[in-house]
PDB file of N, CA and C in Angstrom:
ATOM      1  N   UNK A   1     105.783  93.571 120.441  1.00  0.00           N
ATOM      2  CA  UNK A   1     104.869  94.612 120.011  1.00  0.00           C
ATOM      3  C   UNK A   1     103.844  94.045 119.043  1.00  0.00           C
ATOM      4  N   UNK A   2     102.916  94.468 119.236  1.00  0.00           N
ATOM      5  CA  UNK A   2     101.357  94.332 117.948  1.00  0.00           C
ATOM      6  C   UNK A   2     102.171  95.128 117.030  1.00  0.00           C
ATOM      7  N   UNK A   3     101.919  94.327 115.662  1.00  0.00           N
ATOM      8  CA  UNK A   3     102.042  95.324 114.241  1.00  0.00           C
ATOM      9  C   UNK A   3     100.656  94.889 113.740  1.00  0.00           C
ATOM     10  N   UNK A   4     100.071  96.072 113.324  1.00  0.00           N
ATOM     11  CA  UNK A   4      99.127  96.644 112.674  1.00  0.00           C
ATOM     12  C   UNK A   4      99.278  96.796 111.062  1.00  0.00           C
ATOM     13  N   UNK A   5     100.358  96.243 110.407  1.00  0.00           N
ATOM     14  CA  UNK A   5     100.529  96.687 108.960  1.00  0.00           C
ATOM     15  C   UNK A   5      99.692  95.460 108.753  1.00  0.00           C
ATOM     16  N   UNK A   6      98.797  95.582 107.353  1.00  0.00           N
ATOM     17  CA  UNK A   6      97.986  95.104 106.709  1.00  0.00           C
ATOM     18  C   UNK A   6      98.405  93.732 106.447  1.00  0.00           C
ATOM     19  N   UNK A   7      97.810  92.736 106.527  1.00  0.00           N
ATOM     20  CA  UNK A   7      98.074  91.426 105.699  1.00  0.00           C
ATOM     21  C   UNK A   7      98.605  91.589 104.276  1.00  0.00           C
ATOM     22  N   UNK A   8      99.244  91.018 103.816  1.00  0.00           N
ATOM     23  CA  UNK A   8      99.355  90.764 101.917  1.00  0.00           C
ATOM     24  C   UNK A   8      97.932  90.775 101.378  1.00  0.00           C
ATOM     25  N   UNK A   9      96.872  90.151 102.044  1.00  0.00           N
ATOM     26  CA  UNK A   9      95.768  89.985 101.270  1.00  0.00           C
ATOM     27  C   UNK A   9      95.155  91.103 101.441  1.00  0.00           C
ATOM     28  N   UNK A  10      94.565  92.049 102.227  1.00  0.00           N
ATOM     29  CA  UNK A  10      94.412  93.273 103.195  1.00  0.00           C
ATOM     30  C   UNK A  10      94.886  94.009 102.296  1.00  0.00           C
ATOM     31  N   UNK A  11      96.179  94.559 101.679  1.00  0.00           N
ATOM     32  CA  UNK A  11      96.963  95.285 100.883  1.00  0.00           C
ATOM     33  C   UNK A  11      96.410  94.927  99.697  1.00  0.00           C
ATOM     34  N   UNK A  12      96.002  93.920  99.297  1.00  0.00           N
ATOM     35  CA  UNK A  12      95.344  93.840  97.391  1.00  0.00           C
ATOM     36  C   UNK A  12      94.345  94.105  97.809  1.00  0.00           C
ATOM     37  N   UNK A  13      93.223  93.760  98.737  1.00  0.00           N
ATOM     38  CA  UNK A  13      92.346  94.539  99.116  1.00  0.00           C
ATOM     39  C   UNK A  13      91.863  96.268  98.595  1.00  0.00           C
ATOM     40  N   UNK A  14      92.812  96.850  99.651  1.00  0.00           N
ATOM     41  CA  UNK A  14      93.090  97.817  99.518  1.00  0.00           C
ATOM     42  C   UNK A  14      93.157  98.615  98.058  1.00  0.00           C
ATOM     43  N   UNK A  15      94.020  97.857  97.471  1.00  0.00           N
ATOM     44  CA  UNK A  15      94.441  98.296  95.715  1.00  0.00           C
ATOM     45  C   UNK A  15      93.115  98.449  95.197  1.00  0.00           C
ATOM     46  N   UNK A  16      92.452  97.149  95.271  1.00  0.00           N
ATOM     47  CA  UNK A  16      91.115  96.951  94.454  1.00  0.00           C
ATOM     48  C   UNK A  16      89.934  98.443  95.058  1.00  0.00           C
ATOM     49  N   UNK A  17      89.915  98.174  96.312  1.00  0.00           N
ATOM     50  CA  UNK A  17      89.546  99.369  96.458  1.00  0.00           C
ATOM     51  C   UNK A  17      89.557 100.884  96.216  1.00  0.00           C
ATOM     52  N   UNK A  18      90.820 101.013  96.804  1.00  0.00           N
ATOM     53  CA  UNK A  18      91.465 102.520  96.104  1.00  0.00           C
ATOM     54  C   UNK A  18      90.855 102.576  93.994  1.00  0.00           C
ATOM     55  N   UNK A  19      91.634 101.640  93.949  1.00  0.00           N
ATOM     56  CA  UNK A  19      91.092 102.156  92.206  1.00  0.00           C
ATOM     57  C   UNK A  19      89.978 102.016  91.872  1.00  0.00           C
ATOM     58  N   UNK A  20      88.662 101.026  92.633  1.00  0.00           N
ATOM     59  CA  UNK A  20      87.411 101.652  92.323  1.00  0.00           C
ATOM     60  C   UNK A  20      86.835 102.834  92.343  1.00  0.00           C
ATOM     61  N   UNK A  21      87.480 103.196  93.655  1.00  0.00           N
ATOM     62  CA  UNK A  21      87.265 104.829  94.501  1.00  0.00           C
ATOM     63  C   UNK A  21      87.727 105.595  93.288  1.00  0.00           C
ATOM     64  N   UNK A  22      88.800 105.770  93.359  1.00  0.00           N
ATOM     65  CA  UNK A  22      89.850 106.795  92.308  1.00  0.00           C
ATOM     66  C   UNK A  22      89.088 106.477  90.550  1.00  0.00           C
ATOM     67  N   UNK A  23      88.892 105.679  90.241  1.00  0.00           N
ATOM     68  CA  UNK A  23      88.133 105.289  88.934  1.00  0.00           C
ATOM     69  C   UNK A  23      87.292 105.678  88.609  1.00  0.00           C
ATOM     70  N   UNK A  24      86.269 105.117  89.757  1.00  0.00           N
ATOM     71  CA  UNK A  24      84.379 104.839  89.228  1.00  0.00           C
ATOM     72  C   UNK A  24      83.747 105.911  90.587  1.00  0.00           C
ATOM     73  N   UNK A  25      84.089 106.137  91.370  1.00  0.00           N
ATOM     74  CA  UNK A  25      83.024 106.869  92.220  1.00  0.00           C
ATOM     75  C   UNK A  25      83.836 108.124  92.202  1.00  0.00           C
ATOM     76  N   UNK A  26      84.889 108.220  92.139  1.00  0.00           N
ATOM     77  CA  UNK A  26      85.372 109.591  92.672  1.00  0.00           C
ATOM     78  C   UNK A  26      85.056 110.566  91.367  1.00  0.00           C
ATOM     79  N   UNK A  27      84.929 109.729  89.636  1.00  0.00           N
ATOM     80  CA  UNK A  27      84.675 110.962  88.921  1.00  0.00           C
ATOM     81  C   UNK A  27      83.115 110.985  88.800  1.00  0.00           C
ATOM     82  N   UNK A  28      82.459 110.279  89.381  1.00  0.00           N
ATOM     83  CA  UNK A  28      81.072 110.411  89.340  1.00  0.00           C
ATOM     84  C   UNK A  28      80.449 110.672  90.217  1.00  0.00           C
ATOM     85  N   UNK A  29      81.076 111.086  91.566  1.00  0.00           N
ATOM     86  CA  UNK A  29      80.646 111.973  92.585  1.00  0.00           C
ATOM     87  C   UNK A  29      79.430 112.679  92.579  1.00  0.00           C
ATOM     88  N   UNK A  30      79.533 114.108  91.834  1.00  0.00           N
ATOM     89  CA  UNK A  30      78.581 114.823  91.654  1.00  0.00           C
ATOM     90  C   UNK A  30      77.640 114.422  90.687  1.00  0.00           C
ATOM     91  N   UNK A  31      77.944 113.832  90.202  1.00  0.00           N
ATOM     92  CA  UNK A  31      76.010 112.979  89.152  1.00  0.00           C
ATOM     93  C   UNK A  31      75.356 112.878  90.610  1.00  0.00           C
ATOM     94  N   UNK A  32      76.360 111.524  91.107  1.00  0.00           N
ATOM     95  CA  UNK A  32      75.692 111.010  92.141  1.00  0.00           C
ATOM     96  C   UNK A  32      74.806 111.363  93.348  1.00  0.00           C
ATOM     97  N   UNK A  33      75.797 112.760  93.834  1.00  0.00           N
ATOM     98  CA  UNK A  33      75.146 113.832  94.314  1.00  0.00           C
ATOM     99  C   UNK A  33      74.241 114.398  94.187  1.00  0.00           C
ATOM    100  N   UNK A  34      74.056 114.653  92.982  1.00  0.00           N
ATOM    101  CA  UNK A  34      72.691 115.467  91.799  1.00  0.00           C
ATOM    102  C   UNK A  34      71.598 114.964  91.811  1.00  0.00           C
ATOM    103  N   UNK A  35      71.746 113.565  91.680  1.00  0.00           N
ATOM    104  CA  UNK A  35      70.983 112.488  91.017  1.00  0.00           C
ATOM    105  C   UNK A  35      70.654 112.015  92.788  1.00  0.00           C
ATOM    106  N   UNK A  36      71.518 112.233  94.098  1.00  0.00           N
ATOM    107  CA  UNK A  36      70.647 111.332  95.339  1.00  0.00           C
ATOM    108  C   UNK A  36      71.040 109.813  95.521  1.00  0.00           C
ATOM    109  N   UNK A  37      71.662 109.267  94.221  1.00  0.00           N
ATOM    110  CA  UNK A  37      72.127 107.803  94.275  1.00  0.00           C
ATOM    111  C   UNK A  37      72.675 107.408  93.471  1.00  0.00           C
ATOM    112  N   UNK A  38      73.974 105.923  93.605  1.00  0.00           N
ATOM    113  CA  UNK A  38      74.680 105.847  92.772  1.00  0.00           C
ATOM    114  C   UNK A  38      73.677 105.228  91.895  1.00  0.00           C
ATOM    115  N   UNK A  39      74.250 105.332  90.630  1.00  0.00           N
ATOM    116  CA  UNK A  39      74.254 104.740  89.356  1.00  0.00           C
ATOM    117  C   UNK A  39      73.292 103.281  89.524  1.00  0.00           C
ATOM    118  N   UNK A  40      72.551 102.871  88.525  1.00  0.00           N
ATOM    119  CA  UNK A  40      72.964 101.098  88.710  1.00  0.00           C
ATOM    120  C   UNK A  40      74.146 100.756  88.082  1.00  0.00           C
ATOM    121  N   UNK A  41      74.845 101.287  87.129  1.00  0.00           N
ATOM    122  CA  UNK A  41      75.945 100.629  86.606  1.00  0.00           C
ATOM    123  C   UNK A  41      76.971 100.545  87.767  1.00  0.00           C
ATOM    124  N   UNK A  42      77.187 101.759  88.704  1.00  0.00           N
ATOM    125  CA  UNK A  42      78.143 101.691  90.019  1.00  0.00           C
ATOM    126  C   UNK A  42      77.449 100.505  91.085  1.00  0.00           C
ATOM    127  N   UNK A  43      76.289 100.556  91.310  1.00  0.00           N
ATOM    128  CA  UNK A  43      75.403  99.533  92.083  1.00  0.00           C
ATOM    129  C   UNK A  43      76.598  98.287  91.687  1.00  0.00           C
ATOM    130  N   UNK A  44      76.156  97.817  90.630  1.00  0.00           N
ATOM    131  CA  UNK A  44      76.090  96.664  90.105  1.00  0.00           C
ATOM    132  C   UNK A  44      77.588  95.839  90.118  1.00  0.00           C
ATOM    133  N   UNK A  45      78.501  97.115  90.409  1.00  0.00           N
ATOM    134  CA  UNK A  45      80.038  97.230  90.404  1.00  0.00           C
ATOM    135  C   UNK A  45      80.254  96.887  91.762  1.00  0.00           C
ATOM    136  N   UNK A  46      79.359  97.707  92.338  1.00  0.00           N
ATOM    137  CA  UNK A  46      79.806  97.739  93.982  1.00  0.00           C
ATOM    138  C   UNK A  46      79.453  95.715  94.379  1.00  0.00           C
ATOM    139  N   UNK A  47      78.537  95.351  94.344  1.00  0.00           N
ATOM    140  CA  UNK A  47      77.881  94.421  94.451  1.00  0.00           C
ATOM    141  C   UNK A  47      78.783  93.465  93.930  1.00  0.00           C
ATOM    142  N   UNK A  48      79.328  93.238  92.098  1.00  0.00           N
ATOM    143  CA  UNK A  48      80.269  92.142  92.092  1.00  0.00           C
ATOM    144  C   UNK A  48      81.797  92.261  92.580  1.00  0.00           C
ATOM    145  N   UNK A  49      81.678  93.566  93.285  1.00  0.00           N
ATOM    146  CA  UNK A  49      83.189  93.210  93.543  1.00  0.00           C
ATOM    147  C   UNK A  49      83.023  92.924  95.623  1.00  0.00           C
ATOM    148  N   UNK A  50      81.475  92.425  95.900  1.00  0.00           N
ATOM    149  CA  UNK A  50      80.833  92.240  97.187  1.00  0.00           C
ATOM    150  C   UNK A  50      81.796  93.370  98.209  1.00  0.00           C
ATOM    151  N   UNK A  51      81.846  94.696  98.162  1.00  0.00           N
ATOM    152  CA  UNK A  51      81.530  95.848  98.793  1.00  0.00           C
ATOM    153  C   UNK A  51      80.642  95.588  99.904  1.00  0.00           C
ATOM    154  N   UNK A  52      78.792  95.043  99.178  1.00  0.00           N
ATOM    155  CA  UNK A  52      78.171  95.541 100.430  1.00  0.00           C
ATOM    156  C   UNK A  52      78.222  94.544 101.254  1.00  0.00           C
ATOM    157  N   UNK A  53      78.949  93.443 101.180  1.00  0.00           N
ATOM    158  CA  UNK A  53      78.884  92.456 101.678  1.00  0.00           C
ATOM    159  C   UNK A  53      80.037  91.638 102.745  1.00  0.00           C
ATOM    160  N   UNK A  54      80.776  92.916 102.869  1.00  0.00           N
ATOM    161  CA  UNK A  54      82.218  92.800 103.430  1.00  0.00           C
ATOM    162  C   UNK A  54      82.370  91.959 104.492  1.00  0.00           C
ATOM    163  N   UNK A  55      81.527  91.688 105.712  1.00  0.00           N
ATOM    164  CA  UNK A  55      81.686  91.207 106.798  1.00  0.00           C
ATOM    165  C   UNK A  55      80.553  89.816 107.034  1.00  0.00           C
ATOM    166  N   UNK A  56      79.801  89.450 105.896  1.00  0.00           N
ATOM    167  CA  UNK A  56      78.645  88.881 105.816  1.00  0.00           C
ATOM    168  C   UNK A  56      79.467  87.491 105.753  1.00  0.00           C
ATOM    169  N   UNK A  57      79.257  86.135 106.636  1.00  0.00           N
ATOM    170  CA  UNK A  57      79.528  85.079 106.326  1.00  0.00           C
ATOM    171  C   UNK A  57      79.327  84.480 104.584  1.00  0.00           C
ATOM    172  N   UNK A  58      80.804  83.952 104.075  1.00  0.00           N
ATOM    173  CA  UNK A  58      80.141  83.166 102.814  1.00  0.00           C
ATOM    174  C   UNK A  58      79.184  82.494 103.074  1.00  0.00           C
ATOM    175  N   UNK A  59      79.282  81.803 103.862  1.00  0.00           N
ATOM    176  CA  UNK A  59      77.466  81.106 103.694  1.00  0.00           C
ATOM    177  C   UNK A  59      76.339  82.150 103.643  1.00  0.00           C
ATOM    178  N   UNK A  60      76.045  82.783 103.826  1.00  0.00           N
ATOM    179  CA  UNK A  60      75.451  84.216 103.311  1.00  0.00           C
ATOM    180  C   UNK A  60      75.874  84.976 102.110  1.00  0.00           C
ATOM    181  N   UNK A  61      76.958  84.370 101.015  1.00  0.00           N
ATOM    182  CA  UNK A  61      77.112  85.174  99.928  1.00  0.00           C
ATOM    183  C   UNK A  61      77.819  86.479 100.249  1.00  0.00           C
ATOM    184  N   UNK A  62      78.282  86.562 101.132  1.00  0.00           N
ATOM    185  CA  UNK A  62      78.946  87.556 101.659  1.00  0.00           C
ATOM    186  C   UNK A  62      80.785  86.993 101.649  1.00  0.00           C
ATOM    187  N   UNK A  63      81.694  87.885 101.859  1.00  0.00           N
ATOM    188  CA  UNK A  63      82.731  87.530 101.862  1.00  0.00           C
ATOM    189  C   UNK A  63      83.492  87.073 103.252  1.00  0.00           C
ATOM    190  N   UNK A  64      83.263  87.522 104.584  1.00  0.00           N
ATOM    191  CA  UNK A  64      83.124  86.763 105.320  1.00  0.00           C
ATOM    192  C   UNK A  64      84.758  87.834 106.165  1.00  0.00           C
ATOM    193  N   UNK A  65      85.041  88.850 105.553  1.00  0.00           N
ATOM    194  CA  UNK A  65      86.249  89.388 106.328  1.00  0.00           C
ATOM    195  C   UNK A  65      85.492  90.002 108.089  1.00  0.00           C
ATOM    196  N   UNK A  66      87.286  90.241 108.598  1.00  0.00           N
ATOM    197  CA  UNK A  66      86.558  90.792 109.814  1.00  0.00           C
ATOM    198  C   UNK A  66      86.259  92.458 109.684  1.00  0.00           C
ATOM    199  N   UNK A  67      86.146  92.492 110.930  1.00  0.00           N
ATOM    200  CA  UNK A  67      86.034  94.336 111.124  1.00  0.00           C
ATOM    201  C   UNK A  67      86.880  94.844 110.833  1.00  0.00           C
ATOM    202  N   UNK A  68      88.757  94.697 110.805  1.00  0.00           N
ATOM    203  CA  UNK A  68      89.275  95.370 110.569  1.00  0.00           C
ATOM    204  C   UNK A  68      89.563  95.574 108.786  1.00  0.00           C
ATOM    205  N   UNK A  69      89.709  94.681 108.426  1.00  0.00           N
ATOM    206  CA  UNK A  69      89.582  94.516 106.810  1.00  0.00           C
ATOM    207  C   UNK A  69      88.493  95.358 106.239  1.00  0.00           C
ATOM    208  N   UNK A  70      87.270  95.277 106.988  1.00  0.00           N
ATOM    209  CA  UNK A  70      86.417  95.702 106.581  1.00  0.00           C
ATOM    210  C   UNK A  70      86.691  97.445 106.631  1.00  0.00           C
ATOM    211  N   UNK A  71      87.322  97.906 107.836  1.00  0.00           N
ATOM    212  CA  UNK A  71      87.590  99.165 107.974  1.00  0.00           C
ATOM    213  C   UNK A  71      88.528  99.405 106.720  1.00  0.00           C
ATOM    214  N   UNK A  72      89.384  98.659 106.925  1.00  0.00           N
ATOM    215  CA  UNK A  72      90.182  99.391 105.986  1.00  0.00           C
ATOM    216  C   UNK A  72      90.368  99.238 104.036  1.00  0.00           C
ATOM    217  N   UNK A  73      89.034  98.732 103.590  1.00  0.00           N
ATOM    218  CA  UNK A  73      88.609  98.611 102.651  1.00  0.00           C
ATOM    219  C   UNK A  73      87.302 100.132 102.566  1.00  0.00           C
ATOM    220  N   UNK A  74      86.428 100.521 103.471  1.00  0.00           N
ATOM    221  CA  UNK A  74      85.320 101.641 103.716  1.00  0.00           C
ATOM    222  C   UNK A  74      86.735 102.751 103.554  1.00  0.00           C
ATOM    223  N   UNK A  75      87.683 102.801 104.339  1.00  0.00           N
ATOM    224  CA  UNK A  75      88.877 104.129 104.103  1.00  0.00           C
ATOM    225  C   UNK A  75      89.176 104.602 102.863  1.00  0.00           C
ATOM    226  N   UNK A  76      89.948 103.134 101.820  1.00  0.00           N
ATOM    227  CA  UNK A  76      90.133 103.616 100.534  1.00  0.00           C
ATOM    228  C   UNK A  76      88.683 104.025  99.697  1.00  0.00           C
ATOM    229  N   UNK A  77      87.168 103.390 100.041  1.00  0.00           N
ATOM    230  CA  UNK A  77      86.234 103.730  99.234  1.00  0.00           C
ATOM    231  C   UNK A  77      85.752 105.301  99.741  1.00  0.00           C
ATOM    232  N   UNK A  78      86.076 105.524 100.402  1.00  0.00           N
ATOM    233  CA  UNK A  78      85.992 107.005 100.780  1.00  0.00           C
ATOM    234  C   UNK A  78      86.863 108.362 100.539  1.00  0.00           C
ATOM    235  N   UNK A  79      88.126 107.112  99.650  1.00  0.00           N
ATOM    236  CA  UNK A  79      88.722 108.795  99.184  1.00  0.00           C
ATOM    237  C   UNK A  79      87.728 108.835  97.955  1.00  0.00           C
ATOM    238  N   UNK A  80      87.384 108.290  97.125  1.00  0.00           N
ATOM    239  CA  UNK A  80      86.169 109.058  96.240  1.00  0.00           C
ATOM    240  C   UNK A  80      84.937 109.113  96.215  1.00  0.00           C
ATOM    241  N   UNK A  81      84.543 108.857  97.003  1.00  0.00           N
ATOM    242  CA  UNK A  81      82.645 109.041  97.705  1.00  0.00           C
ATOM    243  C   UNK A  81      82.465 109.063  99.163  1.00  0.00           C
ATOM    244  N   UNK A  82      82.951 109.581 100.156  1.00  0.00           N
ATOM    245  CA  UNK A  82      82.916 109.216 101.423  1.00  0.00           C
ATOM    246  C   UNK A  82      81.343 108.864 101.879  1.00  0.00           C
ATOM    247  N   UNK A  83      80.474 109.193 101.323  1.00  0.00           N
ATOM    248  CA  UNK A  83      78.796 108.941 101.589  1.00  0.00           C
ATOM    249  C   UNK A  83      78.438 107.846 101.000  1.00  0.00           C
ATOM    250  N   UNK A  84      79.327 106.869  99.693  1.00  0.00           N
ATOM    251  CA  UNK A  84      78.942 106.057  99.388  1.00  0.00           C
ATOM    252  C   UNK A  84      79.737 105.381  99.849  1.00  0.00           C
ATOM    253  N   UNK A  85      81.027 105.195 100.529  1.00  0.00           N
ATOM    254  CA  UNK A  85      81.174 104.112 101.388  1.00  0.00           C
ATOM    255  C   UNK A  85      80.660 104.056 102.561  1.00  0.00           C
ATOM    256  N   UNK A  86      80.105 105.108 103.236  1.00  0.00           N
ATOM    257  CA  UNK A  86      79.687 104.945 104.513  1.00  0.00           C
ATOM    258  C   UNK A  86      78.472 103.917 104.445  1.00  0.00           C
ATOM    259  N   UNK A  87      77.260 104.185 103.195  1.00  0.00           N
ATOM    260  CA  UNK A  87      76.382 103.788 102.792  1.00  0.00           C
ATOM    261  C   UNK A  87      76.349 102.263 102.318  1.00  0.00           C
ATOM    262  N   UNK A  88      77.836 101.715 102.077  1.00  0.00           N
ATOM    263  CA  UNK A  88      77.669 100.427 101.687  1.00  0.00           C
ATOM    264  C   UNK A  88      77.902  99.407 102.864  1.00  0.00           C
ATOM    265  N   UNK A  89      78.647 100.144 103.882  1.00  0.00           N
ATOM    266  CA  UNK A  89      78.473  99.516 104.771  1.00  0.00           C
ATOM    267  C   UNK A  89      76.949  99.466 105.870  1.00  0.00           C
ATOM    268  N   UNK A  90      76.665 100.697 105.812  1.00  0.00           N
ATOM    269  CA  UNK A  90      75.195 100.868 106.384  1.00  0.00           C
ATOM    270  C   UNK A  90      74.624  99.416 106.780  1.00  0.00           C
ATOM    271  N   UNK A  91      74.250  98.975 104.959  1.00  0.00           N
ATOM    272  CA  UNK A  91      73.043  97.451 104.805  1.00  0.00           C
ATOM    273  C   UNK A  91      74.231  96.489 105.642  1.00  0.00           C
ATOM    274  N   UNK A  92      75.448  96.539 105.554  1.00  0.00           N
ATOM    275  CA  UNK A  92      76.013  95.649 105.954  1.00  0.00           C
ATOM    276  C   UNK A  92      76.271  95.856 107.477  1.00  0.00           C
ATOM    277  N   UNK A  93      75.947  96.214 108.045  1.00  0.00           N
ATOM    278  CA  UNK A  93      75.721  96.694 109.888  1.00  0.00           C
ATOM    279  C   UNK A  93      74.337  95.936 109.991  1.00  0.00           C
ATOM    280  N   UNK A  94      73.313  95.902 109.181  1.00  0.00           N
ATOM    281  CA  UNK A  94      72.232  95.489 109.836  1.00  0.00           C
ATOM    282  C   UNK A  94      71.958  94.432 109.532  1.00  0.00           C
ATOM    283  N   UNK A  95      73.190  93.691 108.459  1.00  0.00           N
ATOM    284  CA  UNK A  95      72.937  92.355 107.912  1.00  0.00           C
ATOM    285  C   UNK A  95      73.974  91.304 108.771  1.00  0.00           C
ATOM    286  N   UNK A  96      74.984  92.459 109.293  1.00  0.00           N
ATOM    287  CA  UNK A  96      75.438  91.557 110.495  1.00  0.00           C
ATOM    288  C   UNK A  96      74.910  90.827 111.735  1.00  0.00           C
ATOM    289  N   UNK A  97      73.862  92.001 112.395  1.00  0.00           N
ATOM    290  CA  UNK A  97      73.408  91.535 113.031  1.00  0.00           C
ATOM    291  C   UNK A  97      72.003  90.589 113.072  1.00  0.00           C
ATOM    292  N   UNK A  98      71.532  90.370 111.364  1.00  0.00           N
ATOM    293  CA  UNK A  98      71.155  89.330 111.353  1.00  0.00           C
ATOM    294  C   UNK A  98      71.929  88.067 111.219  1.00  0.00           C
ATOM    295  N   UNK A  99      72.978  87.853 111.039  1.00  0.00           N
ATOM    296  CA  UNK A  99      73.773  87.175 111.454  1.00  0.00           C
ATOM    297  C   UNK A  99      73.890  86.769 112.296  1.00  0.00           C
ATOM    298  N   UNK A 100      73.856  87.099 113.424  1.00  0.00           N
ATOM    299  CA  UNK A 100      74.136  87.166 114.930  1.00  0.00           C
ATOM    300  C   UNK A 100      72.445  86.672 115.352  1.00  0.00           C
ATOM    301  N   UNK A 101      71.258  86.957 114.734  1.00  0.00           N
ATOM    302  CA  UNK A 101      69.988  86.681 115.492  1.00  0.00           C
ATOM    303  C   UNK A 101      69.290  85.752 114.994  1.00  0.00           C
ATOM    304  N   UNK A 102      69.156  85.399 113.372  1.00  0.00           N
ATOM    305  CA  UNK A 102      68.499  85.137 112.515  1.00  0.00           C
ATOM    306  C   UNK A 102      68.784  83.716 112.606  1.00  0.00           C
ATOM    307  N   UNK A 103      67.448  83.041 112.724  1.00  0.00           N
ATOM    308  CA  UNK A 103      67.299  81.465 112.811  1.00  0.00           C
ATOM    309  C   UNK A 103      67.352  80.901 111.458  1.00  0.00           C
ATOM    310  N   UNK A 104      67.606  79.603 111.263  1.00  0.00           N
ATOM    311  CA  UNK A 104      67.967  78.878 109.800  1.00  0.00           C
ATOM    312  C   UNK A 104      67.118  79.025 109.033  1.00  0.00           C
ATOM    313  N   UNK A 105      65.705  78.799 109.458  1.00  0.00           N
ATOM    314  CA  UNK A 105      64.999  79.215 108.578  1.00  0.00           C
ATOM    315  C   UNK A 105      64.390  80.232 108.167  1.00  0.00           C
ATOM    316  N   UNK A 106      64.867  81.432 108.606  1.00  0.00           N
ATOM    317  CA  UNK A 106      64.854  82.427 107.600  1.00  0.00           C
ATOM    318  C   UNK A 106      65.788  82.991 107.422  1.00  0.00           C
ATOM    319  N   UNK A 107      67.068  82.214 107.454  1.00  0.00           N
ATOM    320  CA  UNK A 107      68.380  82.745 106.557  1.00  0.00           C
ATOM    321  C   UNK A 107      68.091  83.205 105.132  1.00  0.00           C
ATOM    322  N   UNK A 108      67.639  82.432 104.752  1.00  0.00           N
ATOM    323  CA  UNK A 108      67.503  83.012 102.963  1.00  0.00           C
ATOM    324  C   UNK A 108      66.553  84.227 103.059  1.00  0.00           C
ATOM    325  N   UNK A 109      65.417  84.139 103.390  1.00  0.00           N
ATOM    326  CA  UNK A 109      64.778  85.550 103.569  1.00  0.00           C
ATOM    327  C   UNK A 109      65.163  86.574 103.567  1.00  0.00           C
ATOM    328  N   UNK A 110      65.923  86.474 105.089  1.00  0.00           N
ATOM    329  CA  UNK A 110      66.208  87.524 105.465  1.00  0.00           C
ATOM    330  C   UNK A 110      67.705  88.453 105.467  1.00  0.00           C
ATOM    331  N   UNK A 111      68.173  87.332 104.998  1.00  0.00           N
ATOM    332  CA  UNK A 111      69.848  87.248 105.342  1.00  0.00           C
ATOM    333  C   UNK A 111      70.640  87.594 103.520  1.00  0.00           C
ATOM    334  N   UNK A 112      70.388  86.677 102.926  1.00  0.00           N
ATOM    335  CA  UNK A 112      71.087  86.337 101.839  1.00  0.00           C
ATOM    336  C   UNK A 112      70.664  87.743 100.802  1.00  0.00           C
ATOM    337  N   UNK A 113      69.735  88.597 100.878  1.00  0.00           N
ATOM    338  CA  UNK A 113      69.697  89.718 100.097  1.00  0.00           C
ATOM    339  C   UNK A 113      70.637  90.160 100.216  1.00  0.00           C
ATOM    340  N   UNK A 114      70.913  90.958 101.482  1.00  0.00           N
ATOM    341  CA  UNK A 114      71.945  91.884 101.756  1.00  0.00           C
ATOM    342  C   UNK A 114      72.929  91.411 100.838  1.00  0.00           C
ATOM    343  N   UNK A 115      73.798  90.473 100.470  1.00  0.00           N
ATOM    344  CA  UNK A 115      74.824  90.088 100.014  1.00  0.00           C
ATOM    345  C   UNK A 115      74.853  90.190  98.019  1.00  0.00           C
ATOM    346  N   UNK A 116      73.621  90.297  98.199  1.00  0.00           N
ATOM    347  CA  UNK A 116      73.700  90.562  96.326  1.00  0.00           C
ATOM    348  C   UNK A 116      73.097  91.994  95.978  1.00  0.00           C
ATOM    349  N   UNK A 117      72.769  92.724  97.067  1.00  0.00           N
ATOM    350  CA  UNK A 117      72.108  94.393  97.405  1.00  0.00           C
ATOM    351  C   UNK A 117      73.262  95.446  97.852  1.00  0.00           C
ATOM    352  N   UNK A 118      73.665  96.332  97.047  1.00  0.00           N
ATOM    353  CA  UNK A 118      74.456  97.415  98.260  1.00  0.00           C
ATOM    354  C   UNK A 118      73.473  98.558  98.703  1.00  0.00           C
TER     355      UNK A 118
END
């Protein structure tokens, strides 16, 4: 049989996630709401703990997990903002597929923002 239970690393994953969620976005929800966008102080959170950068090759400054990691890191950031995890993955959908298109020389251009941007 396939087992589907999380890696060890996948599971601290997870932790780190959940308690950002449960911490920092879930009691600041409605600012966020109010206000149309997170914080820069949440920005800036999301970004060093590379959120928007989940699936982005390290050589891109990105962390380099797959899709499923990646899913199941967007799950826990959605028990306290479900619009701001959907949203951090967003840049990171279209920074994948510069990944996938984007010639060497305009990797840095075009590529390497995404990874320090959520």
């Amino acid at each position: 049989m396939i087992d589907f239970s999380p890696t060890e690393d996948q599971a601290q994953l997870q932790i780190v996630a959940r308690e950002f969620a449960t911490g920092v976005l879930f009691p600041g929800q409605r600012a966020h709401e109010a206000r149309g966008a997170l914080s820069p102080e949440v920005l800036a959170r999301v970004s060093e703990l590379g959120f928007a950068s989940l699936d982005l090759p390290a050589s891109a400054g990105g962390l380099g997990f797959d899709w499923c990691t990646r899913v199941l890191i967007e799950e826990e950031l959605a028990v306290g903002d479900p619009a701001a995890a959907f949203g951090f993955g967003g840049a990171g959908a279209f920074a994948r597929a510069l990944v996938e298109l984007v010639t060497d020389s305009r990797f840095d251009t075009w590529l390497r923002p995404f990874a320090s941007h959520p």
